[in-house]
N, C-alpha and C. Protein backbone atom coordinates (compact mmCIF):
# COMPACT_ATOMS: atom_id res chain seq x y z
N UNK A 1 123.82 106.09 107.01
CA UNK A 1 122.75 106.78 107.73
C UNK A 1 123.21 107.04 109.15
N UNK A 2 122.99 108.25 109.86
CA UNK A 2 123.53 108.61 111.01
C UNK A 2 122.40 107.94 111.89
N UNK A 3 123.05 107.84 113.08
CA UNK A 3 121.90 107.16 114.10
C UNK A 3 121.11 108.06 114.65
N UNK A 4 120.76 109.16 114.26
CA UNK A 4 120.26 110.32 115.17
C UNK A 4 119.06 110.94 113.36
N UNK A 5 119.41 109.97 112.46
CA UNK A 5 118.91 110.65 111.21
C UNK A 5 117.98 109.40 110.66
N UNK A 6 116.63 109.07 111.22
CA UNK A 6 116.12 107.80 110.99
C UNK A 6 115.71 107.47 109.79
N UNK A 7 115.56 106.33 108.98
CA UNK A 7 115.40 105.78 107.67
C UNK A 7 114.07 104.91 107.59
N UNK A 8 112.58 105.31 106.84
CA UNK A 8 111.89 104.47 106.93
C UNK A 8 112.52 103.05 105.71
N UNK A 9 111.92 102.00 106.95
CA UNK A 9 112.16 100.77 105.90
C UNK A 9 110.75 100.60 104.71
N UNK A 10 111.10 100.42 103.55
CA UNK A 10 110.34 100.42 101.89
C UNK A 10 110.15 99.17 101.67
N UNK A 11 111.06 98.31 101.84
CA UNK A 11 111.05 97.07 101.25
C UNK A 11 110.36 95.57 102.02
N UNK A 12 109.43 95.21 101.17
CA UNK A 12 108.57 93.92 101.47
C UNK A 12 107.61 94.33 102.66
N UNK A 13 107.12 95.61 102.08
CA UNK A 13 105.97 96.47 102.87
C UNK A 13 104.74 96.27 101.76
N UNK A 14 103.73 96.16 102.16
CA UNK A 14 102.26 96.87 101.33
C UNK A 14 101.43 98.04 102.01
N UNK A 15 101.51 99.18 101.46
CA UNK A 15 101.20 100.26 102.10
C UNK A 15 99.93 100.68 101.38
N UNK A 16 98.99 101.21 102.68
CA UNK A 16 97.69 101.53 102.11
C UNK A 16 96.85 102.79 103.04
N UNK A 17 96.90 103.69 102.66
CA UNK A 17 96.28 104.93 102.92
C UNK A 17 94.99 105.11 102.99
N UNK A 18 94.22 105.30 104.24
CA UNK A 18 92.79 104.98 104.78
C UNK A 18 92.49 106.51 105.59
N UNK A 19 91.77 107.20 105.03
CA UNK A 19 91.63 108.43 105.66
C UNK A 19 92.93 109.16 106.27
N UNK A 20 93.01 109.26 107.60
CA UNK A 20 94.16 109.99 108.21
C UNK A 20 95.12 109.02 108.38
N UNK A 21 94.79 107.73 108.16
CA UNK A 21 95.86 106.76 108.56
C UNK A 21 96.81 105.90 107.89
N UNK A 22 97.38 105.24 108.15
CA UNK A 22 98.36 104.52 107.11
C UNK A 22 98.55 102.99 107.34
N UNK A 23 98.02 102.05 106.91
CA UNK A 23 97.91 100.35 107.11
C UNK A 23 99.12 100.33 106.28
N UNK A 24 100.21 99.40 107.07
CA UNK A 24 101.48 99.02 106.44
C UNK A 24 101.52 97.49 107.16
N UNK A 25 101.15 96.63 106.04
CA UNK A 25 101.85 95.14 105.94
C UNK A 25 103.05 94.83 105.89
N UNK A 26 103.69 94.08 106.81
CA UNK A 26 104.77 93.83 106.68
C UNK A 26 105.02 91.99 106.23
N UNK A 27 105.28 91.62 104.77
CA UNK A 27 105.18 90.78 104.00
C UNK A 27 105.88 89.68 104.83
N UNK A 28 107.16 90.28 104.95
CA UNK A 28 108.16 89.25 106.03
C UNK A 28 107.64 89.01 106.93
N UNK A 29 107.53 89.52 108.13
CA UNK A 29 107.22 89.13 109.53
C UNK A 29 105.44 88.88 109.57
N UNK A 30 104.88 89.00 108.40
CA UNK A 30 102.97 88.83 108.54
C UNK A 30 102.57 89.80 109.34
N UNK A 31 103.12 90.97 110.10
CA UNK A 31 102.07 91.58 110.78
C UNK A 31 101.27 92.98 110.51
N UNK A 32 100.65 93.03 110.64
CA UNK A 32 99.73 94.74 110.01
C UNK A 32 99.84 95.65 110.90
N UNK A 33 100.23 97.08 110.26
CA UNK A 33 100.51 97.87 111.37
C UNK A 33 99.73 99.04 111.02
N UNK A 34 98.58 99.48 112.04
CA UNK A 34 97.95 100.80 112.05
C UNK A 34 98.33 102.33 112.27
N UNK A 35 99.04 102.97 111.67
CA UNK A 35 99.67 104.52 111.95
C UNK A 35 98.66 105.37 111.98
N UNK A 36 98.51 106.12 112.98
CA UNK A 36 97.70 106.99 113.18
C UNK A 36 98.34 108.35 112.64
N UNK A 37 97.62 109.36 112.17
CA UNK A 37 98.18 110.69 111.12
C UNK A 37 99.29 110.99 111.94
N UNK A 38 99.71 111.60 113.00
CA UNK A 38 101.26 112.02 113.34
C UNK A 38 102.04 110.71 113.33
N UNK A 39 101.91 109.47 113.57
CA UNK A 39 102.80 108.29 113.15
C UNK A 39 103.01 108.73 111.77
N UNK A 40 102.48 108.48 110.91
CA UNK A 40 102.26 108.06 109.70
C UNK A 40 103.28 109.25 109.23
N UNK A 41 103.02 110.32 109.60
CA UNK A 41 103.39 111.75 108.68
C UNK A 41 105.29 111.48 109.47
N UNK A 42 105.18 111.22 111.00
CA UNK A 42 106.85 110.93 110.93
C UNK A 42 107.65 109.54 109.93
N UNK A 43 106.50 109.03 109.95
CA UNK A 43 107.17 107.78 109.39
C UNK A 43 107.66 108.15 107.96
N UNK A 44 106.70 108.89 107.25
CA UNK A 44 107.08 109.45 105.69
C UNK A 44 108.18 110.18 105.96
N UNK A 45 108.33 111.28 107.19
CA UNK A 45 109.48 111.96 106.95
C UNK A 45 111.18 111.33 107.25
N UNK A 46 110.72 109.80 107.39
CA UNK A 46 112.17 109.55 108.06
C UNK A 46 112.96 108.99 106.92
N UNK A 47 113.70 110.00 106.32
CA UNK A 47 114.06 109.66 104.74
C UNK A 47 115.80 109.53 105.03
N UNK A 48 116.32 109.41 106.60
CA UNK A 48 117.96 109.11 106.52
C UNK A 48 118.61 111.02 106.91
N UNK A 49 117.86 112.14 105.98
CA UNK A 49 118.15 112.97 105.72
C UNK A 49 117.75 113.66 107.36
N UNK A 50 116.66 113.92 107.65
CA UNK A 50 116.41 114.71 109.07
C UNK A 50 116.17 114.17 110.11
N UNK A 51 116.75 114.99 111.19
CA UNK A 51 117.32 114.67 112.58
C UNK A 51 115.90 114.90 113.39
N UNK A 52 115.77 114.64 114.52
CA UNK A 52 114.39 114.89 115.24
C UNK A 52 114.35 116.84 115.25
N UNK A 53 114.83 117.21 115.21
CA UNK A 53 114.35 118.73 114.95
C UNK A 53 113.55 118.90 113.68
N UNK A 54 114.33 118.38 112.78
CA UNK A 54 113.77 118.79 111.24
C UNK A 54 112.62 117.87 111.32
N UNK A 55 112.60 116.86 111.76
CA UNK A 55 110.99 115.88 111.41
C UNK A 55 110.27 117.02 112.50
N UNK A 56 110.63 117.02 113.43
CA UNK A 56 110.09 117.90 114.27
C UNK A 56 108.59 119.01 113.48
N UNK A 57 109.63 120.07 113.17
CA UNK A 57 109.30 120.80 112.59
C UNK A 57 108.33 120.47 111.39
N UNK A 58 108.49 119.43 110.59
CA UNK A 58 108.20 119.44 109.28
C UNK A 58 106.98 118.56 109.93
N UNK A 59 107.08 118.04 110.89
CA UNK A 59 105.48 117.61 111.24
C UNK A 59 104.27 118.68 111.88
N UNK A 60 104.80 119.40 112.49
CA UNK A 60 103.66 120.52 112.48
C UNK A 60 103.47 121.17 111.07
N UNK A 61 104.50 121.15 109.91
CA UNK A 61 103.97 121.86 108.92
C UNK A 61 102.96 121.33 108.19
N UNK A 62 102.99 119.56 108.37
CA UNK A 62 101.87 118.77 107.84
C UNK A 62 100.61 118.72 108.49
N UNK A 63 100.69 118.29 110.04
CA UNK A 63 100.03 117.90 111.08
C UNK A 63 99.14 119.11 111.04
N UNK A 64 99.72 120.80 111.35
CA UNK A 64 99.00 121.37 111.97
C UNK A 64 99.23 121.85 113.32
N UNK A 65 99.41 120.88 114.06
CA UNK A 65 99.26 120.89 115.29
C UNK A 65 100.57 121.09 115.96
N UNK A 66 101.36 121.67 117.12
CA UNK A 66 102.43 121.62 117.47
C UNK A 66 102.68 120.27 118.08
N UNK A 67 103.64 119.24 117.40
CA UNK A 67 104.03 118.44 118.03
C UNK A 67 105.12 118.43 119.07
N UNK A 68 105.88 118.27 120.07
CA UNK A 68 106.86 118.18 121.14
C UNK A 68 108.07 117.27 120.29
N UNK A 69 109.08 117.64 120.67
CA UNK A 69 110.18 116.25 120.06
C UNK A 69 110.09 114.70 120.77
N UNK A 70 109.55 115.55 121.85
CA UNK A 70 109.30 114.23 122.52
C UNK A 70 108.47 113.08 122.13
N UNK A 71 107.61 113.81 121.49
CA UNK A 71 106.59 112.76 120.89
C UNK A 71 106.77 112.23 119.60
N UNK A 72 107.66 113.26 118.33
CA UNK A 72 108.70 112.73 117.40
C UNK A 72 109.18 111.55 117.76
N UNK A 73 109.89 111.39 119.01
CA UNK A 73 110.72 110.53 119.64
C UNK A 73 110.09 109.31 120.13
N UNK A 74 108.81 109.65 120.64
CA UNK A 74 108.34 108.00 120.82
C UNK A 74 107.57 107.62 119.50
N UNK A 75 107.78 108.60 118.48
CA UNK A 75 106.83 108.05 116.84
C UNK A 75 107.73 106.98 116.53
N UNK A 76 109.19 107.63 116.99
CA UNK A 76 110.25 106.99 115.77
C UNK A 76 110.43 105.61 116.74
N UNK A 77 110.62 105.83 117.95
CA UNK A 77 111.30 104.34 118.63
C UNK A 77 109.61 103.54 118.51
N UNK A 78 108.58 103.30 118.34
CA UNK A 78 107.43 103.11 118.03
C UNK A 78 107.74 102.46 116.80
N UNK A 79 108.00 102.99 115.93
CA UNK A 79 108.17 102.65 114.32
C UNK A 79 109.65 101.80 114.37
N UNK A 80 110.69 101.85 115.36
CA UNK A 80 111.44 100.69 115.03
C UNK A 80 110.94 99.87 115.95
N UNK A 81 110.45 99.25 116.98
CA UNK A 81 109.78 98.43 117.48
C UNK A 81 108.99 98.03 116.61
N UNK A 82 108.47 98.49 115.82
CA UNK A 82 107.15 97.84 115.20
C UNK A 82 108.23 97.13 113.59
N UNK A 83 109.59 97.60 113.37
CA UNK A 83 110.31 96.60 112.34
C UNK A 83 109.75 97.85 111.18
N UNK A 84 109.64 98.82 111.32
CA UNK A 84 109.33 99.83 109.96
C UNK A 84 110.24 100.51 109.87
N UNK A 85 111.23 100.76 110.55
CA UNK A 85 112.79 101.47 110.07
C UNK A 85 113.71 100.36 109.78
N UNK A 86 114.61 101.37 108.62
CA UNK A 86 115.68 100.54 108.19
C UNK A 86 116.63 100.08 109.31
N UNK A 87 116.68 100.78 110.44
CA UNK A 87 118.02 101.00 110.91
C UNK A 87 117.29 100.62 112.53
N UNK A 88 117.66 99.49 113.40
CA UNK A 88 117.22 99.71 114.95
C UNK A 88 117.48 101.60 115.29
N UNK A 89 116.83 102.11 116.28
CA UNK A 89 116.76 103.33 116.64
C UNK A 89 118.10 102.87 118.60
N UNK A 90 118.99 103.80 118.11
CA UNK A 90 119.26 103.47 119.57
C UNK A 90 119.46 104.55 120.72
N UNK A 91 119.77 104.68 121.95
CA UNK A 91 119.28 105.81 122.83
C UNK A 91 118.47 105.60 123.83
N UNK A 92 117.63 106.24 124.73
CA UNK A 92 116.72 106.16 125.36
C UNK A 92 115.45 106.24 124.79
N UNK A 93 114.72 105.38 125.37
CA UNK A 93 113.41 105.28 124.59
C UNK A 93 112.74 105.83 125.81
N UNK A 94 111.38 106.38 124.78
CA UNK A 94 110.62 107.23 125.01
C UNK A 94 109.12 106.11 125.28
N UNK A 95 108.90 105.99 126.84
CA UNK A 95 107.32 105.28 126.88
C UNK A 95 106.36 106.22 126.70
N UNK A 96 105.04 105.87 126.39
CA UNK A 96 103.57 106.59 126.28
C UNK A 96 103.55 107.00 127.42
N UNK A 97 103.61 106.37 128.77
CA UNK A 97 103.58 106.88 130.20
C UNK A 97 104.57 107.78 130.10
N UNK A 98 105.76 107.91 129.46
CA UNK A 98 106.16 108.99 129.89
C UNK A 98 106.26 110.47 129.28
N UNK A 99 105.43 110.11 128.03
CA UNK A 99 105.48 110.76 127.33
C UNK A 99 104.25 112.07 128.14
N UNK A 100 102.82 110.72 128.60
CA UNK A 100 101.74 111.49 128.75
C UNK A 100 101.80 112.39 130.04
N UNK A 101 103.00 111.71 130.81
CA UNK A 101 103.43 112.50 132.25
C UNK A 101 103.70 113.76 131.94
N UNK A 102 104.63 114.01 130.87
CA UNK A 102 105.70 115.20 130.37
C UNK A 102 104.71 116.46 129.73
N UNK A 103 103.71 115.74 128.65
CA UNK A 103 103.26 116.46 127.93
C UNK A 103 101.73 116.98 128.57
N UNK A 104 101.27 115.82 129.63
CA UNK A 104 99.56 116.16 130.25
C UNK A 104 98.49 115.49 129.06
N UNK A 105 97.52 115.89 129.64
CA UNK A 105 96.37 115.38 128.96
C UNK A 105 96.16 116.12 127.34
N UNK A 106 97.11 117.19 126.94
CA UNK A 106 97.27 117.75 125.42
C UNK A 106 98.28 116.77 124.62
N UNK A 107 98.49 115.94 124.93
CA UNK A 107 99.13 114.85 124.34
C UNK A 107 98.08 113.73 123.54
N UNK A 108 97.10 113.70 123.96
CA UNK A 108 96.31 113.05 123.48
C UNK A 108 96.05 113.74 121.69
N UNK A 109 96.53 114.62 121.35
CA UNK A 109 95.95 115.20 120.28
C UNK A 109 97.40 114.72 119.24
N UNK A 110 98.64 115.15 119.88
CA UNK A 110 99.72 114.72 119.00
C UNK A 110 100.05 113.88 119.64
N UNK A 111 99.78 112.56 119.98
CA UNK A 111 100.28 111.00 120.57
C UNK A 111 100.37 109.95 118.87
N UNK A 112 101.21 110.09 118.64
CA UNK A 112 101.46 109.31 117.68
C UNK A 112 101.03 107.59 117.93
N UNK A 113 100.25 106.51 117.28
CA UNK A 113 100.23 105.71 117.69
C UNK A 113 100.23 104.90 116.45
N UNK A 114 100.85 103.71 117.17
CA UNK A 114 101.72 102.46 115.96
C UNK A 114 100.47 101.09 116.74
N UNK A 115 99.91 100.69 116.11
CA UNK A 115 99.05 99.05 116.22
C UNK A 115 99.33 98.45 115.39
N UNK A 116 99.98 97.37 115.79
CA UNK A 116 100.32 96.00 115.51
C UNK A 116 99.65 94.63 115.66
N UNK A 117 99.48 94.13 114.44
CA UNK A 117 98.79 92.92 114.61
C UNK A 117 99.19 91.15 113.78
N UNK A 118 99.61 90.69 114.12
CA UNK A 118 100.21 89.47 113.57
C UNK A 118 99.04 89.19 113.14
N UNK A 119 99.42 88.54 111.81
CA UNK A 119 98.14 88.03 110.38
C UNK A 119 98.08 87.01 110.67
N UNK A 120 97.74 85.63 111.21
CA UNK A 120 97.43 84.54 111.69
C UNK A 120 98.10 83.38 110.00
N UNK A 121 98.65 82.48 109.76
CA UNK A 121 98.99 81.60 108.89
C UNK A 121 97.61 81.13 107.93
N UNK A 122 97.40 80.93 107.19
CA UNK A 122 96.51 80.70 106.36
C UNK A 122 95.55 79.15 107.10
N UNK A 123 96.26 78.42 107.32
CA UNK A 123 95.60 76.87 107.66
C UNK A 123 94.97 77.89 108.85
N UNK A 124 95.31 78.42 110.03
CA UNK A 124 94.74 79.18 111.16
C UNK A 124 93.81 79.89 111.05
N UNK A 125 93.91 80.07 109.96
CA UNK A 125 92.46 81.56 109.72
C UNK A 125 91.38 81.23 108.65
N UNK A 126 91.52 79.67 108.97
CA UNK A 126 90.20 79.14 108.69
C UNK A 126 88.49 79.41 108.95
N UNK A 127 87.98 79.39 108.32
CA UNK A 127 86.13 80.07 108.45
C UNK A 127 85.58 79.49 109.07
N UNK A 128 86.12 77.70 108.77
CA UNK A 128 84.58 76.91 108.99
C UNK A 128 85.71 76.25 110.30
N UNK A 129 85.17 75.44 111.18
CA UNK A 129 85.87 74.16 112.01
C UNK A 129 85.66 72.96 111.18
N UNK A 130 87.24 72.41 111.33
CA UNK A 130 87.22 70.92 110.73
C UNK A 130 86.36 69.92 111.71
N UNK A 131 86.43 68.17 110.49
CA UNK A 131 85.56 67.22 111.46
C UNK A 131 86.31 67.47 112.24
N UNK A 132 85.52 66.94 113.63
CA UNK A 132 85.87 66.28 114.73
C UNK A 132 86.85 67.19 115.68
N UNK A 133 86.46 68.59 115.15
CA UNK A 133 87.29 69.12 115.84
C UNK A 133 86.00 70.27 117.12
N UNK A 134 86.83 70.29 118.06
CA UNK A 134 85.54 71.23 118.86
C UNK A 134 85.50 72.65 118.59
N UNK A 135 84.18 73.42 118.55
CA UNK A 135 84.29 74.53 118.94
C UNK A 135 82.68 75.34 117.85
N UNK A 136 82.01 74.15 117.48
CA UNK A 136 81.09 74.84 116.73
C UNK A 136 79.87 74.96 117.90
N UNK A 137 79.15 75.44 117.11
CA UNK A 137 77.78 76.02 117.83
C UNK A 137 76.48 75.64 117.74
N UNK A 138 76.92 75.25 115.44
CA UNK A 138 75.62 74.89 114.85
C UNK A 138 76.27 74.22 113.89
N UNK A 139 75.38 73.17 113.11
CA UNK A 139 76.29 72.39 111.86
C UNK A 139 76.64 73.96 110.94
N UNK A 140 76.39 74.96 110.37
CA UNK A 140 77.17 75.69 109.65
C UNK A 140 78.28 75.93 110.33
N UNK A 141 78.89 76.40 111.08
CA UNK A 141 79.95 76.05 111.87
C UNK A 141 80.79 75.28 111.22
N UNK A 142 80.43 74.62 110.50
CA UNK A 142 81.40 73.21 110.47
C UNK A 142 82.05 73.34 109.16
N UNK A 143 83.13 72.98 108.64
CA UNK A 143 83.96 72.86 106.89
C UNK A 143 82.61 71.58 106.76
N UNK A 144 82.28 72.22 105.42
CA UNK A 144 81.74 70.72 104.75
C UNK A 144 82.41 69.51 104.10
N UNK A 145 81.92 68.30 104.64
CA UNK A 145 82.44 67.18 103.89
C UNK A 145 82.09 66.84 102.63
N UNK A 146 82.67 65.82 101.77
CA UNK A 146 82.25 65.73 100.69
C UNK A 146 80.69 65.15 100.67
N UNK A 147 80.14 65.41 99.77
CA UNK A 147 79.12 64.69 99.51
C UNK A 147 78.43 63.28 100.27
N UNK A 148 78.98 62.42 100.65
CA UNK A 148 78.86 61.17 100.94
C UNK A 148 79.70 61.19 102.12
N UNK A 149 79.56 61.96 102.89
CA UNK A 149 79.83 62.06 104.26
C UNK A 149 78.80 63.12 105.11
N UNK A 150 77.29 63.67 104.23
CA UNK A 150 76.98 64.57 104.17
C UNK A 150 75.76 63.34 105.50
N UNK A 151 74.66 64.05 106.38
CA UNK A 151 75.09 65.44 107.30
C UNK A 151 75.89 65.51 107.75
N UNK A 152 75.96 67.14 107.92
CA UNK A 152 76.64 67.73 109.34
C UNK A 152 76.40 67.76 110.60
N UNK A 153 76.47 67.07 111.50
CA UNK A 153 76.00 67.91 112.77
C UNK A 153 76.95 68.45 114.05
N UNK A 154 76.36 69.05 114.84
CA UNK A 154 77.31 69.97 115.77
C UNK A 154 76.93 69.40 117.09
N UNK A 155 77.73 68.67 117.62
CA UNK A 155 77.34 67.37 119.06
C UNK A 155 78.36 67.49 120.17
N UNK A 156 77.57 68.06 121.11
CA UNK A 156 78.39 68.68 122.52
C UNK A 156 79.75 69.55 122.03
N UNK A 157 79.74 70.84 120.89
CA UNK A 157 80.36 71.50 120.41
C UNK A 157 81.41 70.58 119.51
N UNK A 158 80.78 69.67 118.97
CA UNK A 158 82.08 69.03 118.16
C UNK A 158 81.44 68.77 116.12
N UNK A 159 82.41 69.18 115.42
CA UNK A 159 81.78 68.90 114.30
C UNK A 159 81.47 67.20 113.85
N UNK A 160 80.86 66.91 113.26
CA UNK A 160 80.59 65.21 113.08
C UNK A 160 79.89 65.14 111.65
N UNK A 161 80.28 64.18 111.18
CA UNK A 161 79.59 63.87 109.60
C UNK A 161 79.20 62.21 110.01
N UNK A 162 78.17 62.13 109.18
CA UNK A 162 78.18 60.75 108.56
C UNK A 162 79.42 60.04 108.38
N UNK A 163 79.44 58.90 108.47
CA UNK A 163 80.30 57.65 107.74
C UNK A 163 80.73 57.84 106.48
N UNK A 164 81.89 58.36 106.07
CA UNK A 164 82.22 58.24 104.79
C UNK A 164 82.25 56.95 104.10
């Protein structure tokens, strides 16, 4: 793959198509990434095969809208920052500030945008608060104990049961 000819990365992705946008899980690293329609539409076109002219182009034929290369350019360094190309992107990177300097306030329409969000570990993204731990409000708040540790209550923000 040429370095000027970007490659979306396929593998240990879950990809899911939501109106104009594109939710791509990334299995390895846990984090979820939001593509907004010109992200999304460069990201499909980065098949190894076309150079920022040809995505260029082939994104206004999808988009609609005239996109700038410039903004091609911060889709793609966007999309390897975010770990969705095969290949690091290398060169000068392209910031949003400088993008929005270059292009003005009509940038807002083709601004490609990549959101990223780390999926928190399973024990972390717990519902309820464990005993004895702080931060509830009300006994629902709280993980329930077994049976015979039963009430709950919620005391100067801390969960508490009965005496097991």
């Amino acid at each position: 793959m040429a370095p000027d000819r970007p490659r979306a990365r396929t593998e240990g992705l879950v990809i899911k198509t939501v109106a104009d946008e594109l939710l791509v899980y990334d299995l390895a690293a846990h984090r979820a990434h939001s593509l907004n329609k010109v992200a999304a539409v460069v990201w499909r076109l980065c098949d190894g095969t076309r150079d920022m002219t040809a995505i260029t182009a082939a994104v206004f034929e999808q988009v609609g809208e005239s996109v700038p290369v410039e903004a091609a350019r911060y889709a793609i360094h966007s999309l390897g920052r975010a770990g969705l190309l095969a290949a690091p992107i290398t060169g000068a990177t392209v910031t949003r500030r400088d993008l929005i300097s270059q292009l003005g306030t009509a940038a807002a329409v083709v601004l490609p945008l990549v959101t990223t969000v780390t999926a928190p570990p399973a024990a972390q993204a717990a519902s309820c608060i464990p005993l004895g731990q702080l931060g509830c409000t009300t006994p629902s708040d709280c993980c329930t104990p077994p049976p015979e540790c039963l009430p709950v209550s919620c005391v100067a923000t801390r969960c508490l049961s009965a005496p097991c």
